[in-house]
Protein backbone atom coordinates (compact mmCIF):
# COMPACT_ATOMS: atom_id res chain seq x y z
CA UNK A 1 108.90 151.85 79.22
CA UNK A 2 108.87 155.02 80.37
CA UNK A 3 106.40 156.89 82.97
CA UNK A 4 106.93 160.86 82.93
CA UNK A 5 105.28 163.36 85.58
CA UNK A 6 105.56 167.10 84.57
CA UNK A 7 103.94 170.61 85.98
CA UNK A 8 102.65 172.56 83.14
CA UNK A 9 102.55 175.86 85.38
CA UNK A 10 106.67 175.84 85.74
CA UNK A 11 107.19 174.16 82.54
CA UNK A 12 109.32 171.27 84.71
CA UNK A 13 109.16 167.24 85.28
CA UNK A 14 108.93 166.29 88.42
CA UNK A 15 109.39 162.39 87.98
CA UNK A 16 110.37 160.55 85.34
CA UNK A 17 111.04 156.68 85.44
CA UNK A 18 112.45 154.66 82.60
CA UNK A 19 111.88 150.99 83.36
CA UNK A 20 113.76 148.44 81.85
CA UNK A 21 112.63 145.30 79.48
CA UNK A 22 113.11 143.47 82.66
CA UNK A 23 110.61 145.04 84.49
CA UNK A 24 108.20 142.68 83.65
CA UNK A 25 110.75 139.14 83.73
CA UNK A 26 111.28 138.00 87.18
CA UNK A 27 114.88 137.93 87.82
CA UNK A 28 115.06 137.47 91.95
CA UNK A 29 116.25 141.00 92.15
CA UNK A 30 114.11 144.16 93.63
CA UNK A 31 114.67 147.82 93.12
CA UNK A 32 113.88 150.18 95.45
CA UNK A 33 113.57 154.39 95.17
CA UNK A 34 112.32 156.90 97.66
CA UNK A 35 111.52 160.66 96.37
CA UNK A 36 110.99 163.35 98.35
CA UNK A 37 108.95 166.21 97.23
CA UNK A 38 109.18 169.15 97.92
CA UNK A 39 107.16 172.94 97.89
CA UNK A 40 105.70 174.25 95.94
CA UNK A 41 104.05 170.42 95.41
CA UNK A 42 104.07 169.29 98.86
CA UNK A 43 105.80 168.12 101.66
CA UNK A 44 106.15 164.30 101.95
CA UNK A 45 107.43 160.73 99.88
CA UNK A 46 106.89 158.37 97.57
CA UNK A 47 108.75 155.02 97.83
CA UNK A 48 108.71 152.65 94.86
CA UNK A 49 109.37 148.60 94.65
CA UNK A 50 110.33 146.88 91.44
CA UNK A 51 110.56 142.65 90.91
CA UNK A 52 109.66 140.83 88.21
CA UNK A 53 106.16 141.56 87.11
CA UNK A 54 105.25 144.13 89.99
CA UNK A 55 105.40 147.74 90.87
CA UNK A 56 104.91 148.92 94.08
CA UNK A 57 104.28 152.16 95.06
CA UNK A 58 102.89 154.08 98.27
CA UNK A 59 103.27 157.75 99.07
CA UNK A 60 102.31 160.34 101.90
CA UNK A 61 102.09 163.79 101.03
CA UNK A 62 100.60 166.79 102.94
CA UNK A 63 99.51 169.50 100.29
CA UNK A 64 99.10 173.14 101.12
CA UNK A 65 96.91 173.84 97.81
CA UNK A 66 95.59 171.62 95.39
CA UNK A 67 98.01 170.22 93.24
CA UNK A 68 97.45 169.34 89.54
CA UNK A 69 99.90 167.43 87.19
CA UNK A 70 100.17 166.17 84.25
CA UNK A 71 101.36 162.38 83.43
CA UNK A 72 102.30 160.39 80.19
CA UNK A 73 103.16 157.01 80.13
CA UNK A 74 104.28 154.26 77.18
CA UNK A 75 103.24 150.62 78.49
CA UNK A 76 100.46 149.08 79.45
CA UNK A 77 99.74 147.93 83.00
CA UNK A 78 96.78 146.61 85.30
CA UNK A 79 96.81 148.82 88.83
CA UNK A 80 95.52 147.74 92.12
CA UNK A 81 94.40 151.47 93.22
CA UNK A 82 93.65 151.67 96.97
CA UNK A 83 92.71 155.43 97.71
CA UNK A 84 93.78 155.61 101.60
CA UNK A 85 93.34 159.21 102.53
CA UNK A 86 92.45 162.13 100.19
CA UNK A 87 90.87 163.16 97.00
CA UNK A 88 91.74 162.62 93.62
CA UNK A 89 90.76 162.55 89.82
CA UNK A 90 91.93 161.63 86.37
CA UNK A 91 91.22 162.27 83.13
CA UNK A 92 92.19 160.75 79.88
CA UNK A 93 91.42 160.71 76.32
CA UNK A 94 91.63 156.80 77.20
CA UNK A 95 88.89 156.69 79.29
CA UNK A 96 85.00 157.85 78.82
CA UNK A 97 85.16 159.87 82.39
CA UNK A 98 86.96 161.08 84.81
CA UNK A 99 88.02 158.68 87.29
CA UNK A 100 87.92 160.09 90.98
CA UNK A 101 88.98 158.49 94.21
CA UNK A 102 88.03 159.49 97.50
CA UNK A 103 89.58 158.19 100.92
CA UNK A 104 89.17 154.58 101.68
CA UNK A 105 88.20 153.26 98.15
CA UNK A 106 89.88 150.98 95.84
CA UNK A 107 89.44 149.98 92.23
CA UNK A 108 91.67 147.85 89.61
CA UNK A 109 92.47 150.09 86.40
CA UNK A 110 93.73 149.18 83.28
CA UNK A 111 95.75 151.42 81.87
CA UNK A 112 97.01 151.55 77.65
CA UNK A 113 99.60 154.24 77.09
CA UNK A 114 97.97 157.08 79.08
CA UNK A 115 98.14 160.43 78.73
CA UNK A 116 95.98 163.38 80.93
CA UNK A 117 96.05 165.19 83.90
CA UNK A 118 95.58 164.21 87.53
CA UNK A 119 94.66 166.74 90.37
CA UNK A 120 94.73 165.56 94.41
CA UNK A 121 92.95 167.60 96.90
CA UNK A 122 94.64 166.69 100.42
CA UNK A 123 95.27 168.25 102.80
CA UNK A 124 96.91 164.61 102.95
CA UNK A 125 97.33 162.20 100.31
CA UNK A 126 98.19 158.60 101.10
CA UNK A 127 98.06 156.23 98.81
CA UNK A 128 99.16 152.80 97.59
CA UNK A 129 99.07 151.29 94.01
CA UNK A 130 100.01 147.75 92.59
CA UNK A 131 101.15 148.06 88.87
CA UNK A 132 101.08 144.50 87.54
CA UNK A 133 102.02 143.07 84.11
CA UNK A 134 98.63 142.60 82.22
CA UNK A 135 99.35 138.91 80.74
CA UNK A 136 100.56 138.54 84.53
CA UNK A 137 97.07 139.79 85.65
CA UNK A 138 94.98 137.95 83.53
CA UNK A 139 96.25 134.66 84.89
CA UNK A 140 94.47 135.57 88.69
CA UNK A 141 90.89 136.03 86.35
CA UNK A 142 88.29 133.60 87.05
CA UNK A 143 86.77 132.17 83.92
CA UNK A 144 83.18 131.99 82.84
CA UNK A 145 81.98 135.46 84.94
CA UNK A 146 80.80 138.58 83.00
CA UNK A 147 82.46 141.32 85.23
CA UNK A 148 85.85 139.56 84.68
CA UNK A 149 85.38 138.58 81.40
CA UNK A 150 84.36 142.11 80.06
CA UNK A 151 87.33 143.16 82.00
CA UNK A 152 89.85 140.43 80.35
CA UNK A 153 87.96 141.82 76.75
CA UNK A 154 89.28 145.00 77.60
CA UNK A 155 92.83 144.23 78.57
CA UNK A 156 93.47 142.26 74.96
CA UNK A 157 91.62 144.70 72.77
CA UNK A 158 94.16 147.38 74.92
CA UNK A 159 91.02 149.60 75.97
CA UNK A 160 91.89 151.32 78.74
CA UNK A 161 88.82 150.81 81.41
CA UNK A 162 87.83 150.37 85.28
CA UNK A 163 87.00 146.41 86.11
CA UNK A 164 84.25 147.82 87.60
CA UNK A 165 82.13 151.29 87.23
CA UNK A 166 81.97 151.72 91.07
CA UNK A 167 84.42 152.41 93.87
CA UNK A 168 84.58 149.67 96.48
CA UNK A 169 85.31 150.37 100.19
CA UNK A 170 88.66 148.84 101.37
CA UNK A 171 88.06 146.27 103.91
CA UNK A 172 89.60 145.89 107.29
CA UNK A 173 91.69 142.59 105.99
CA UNK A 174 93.07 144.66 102.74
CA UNK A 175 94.35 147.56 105.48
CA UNK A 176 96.07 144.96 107.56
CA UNK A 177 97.94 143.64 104.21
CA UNK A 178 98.40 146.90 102.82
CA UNK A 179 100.32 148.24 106.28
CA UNK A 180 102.31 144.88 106.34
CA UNK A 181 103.59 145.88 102.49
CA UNK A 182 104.40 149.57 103.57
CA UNK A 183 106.19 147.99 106.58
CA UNK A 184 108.14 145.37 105.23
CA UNK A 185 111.36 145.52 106.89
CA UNK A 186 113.14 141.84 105.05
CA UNK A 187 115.86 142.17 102.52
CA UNK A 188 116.78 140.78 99.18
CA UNK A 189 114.67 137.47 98.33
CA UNK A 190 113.06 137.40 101.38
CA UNK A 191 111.48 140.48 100.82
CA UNK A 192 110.22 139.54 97.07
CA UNK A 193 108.96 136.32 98.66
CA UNK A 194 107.11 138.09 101.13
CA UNK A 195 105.53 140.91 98.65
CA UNK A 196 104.63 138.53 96.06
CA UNK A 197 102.20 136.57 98.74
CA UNK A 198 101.09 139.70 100.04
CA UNK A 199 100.32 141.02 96.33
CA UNK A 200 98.56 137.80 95.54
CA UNK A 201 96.78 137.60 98.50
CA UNK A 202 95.55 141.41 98.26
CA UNK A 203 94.41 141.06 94.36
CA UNK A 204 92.26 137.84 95.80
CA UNK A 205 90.23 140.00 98.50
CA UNK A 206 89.82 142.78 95.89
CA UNK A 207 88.41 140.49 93.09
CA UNK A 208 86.16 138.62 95.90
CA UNK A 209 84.68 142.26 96.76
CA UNK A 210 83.93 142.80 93.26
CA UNK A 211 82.25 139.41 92.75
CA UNK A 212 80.17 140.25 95.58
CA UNK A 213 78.80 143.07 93.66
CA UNK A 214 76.81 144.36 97.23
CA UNK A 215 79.45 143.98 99.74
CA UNK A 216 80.33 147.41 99.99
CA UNK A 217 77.38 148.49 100.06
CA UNK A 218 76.79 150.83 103.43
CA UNK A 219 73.58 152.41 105.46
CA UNK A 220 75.98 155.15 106.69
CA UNK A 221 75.88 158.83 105.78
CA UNK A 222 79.35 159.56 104.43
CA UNK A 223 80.20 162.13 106.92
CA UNK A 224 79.70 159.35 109.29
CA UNK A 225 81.62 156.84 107.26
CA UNK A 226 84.51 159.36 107.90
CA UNK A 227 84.16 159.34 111.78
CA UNK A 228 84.41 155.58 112.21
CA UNK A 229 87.91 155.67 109.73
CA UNK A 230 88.74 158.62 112.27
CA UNK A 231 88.57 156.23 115.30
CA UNK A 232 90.14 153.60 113.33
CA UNK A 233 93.42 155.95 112.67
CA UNK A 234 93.63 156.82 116.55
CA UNK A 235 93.24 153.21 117.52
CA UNK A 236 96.24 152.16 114.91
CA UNK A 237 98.36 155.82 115.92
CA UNK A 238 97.62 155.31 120.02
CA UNK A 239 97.76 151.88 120.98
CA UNK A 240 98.51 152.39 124.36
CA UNK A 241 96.32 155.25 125.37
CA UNK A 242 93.33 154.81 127.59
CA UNK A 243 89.43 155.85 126.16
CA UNK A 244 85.95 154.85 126.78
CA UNK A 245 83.50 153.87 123.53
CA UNK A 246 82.08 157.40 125.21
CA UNK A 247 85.23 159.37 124.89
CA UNK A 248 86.12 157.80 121.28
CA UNK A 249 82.74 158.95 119.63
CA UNK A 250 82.91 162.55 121.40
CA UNK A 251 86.16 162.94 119.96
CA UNK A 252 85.13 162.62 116.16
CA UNK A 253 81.90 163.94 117.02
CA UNK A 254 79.43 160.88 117.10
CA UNK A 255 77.45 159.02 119.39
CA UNK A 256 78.41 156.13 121.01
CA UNK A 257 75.75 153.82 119.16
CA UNK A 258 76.47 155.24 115.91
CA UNK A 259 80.06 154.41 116.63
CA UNK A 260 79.14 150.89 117.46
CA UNK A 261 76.93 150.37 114.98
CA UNK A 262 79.22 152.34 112.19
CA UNK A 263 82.55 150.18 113.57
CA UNK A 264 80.43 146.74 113.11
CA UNK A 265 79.24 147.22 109.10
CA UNK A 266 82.49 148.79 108.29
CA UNK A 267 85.15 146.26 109.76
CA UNK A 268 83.08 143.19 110.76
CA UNK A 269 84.19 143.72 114.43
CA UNK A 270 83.74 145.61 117.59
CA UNK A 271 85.67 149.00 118.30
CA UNK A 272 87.47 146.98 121.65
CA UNK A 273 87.91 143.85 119.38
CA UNK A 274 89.38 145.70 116.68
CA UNK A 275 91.81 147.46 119.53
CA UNK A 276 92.89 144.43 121.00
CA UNK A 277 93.57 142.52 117.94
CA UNK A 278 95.71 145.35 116.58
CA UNK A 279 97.54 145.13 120.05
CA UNK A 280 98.03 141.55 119.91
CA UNK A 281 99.54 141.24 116.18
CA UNK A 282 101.83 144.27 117.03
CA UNK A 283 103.03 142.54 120.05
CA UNK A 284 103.70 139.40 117.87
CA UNK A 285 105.70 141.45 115.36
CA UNK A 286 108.37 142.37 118.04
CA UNK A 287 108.29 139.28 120.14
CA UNK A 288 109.30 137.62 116.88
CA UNK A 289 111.65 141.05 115.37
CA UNK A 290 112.78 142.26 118.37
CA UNK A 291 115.07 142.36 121.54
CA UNK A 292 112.41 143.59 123.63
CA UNK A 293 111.75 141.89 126.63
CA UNK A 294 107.86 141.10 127.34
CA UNK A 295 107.60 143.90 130.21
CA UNK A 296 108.69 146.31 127.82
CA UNK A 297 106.21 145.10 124.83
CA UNK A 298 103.31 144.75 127.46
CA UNK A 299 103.80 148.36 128.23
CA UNK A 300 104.46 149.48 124.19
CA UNK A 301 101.41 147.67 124.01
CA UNK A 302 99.09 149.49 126.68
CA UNK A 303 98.96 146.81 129.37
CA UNK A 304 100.72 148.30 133.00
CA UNK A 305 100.82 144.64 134.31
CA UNK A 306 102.91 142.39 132.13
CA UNK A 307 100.91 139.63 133.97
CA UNK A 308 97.61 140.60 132.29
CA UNK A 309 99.14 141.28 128.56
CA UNK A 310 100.13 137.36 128.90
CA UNK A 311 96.54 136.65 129.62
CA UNK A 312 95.69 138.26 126.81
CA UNK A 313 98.08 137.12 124.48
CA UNK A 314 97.43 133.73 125.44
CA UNK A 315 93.81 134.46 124.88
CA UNK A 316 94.19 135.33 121.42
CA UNK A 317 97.30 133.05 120.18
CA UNK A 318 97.23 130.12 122.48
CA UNK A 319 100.51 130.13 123.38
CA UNK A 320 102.25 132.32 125.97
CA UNK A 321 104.38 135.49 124.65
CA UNK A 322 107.27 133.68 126.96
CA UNK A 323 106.88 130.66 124.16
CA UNK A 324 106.70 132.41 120.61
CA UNK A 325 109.85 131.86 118.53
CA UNK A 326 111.70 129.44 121.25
C-alpha cells in the first residue's frame, strides 16, 4: 500500500510511504516518522504513528505562498479529518466535489484509491488525521440509522464519499483529546494502549456530533467564530499571564459580551472556567510526570501563592496536589 505526494511544478515527490501488509494486523508494535519540510513548500513537520489498524498523523506548517500538490494513493481507508488551523481543498475524480476544510472543522472521509490534487492556504496549517482500516471502521457504526448506514453502503460498494455533506465544528472535548494524542510522551505498548482509547474515544464524540445533525449549528458571524478560537489559543499558549474578560476581547477585537456569549455556544463553558480547567489538568499532568515540586507548578501554572493553587486544585479534583500519585 503505497501513498505518494509529488509537486508537478519541479517534477519531484516530496513523500512517499510504502506501508506494509501489516499495517492493518495489530502486532503490539508502533512506527513512528517525523518529516521536515522544507522551502520552497514550507517551513514546519509532519509526524506519523503506525499500529495495527491506525494511522496517525498531525503536522504544523507555516506557508509563505499557497502550496498545491498532487497525491496518489493504492488502498482504501476511512479518515478522521480534524481541520485545526488553515484552509484547504481536494479534488478527485472519486468524489462529486471538491472537498474544502476550513479551521476548526472536522469530517470522516472515505477514501478508495485516490488520485487529485490538494492545495492549503495557511499562512499556518495544522492539522490532524486518523486513517483507520475500513472493516476496522465499520465495526464502531451504529446499526439501523440512515446517515451511518448510507455511509457503511458506501464503504462496501468502495465509493469514495463524506459520512456527511457538511463540516462539523470540533468541540472543546475533541481538542482536549486531540492535544493529549499530539502530546503523548509513553513508549512502546503503553503508548498503543493509550492511542487506541484515545482513537476510540475521539471517533465516538465525532459520530455523536453527526447523529445530532444540529449540534454544530452556530448564531455567530464567522469572523466572530474566529475571535473566540483566537482567545482560546492565548488561553492554551499563556497560562500564566494575567487579563481581564475586557482586555481578552480588545485584543482580538470584540466586545466583552460577544466574547461571553461567543465562548458559551462554542465550548459549553465560561472564558475563566475554560482557563482554570486548562490550568488544573496541566498541573495534574506534571504532578503525576514530573519532578516539580508544587511551588514551582503553582507558579508554571499562574498562581504567585502556592497556598491558593492548592485551594484550587482541591476545588476542582478533591484531593490536595500534596496527595496525587502518593
Amino acid at each position: 500500500m503505497t501513498l505518494r505526494l509529488y509537486d508537478e511544478s519541479f517534477g519531484k515527490i516530496l513523500m512517499e510511504r510504502s506501508y506494509p501488509d501489516t499495517y492493518y494486523v495489530s502486532d503490539g508494535d508502533i512506527q513512528e516518522c517525523v518529516t521536515r519540510l522544507v522551502p520552497p513548500y514550507g517551513d514546519g513537520f509532519y509526524h506519523e504513528i503506525c499500529f495495527g489498524n491506525v494511522h496517525i498523523s498531525f503536522g504544523n506548517i507555516s506557508l509563505t505562498n499557497r502550496l498545491q500538490l498532487y497525491f496518489e494513493s493504492d488502498f482504501d481507508t476511512v479518515e478522521m479529518h480534524f481541520a485545526l488551523k488553515g484552509k484547504s481543498k481536494a479534488t478527485s475524480g472519486n468524489f462529486q466535489k471538491t472537498v474544502a476544510f476550513d479551521s476548526y472543522q472536522h469530517n470522516i472521509i472515505y477514501a478508495h484509491k485516490m488520485q487529485g490534487k490538494m492545495e492549503f492556504d495557511g499562512p499556518d496549517m495544522h492539522v490532524l488525521e486518523i486513517n483507520l482500516a475500513p472493516d476496522f471502521f465499520k465495526k464502531f457504526l451504529p446499526d439501523h440509522s440512515g446517515l451511518f448506514e448510507t455511509f457503511r453502503n458506501a464503504i462496501e460498494k468502495q465509493s469514495s464519499s463524506l459520512i456527511h455533506p457538511e463540516h462539523n465544528r470540533i468541540s472543546l472535548e475533541m481538542y482536549g483529546i486531540l492535544n493529549d494524542i499530539m502530546h503523548c510522551d509513553r513508549k512502546g505498548t503503553f503508548k498503543r494502549i493509550y492511542l487506541e482509547a484515545k482513537v476510540t474515544e475521539l471517533l465516538l464524540l465525532q459520530l455523536e456530533q453527526l447523529f445530532d445533525d444540529g449540534a454544530s449549528a452556530s448564531s455567530l458571524a464567522k469572523k466572530d467564530e474566529e475571535k473566540i478560537y483566537a482567545v482560546r489559543d492565548f488561553i492554551l499558549s499563556n497560562l500564566n499571564a494575567e487579563r481581564s474578560l475586557n482586555d481578552l476581547a480588545h485584543q482580538v477585537g470584540t466586545n466583552e459580551f460577544t466574547l461571553k456569549k461567543g465562548f458559551k455556544e462554542l465550548f459549553g463553558t465560561t472564558v475563566f472556567g475554560f482557563w482554570n480547567d486548562t490550568k488544573m489538568e496541566l498541573a495534574k499532568k506534571m504532578l503525576l510526570d514530573s519532578d516539580l515540586n508544587i511551588s514551582e507548578i503553582s507558579d508554571l501554572v499562574g498562581y504567585k501563592n502556592p497556598r491558593h493553587f492548592s485551594s484550587a486544585f482541591k476545588r476542582k479534583y478533591n484531593i490536595l496536589p500534596s496527595k496525587i500519585g502518593k
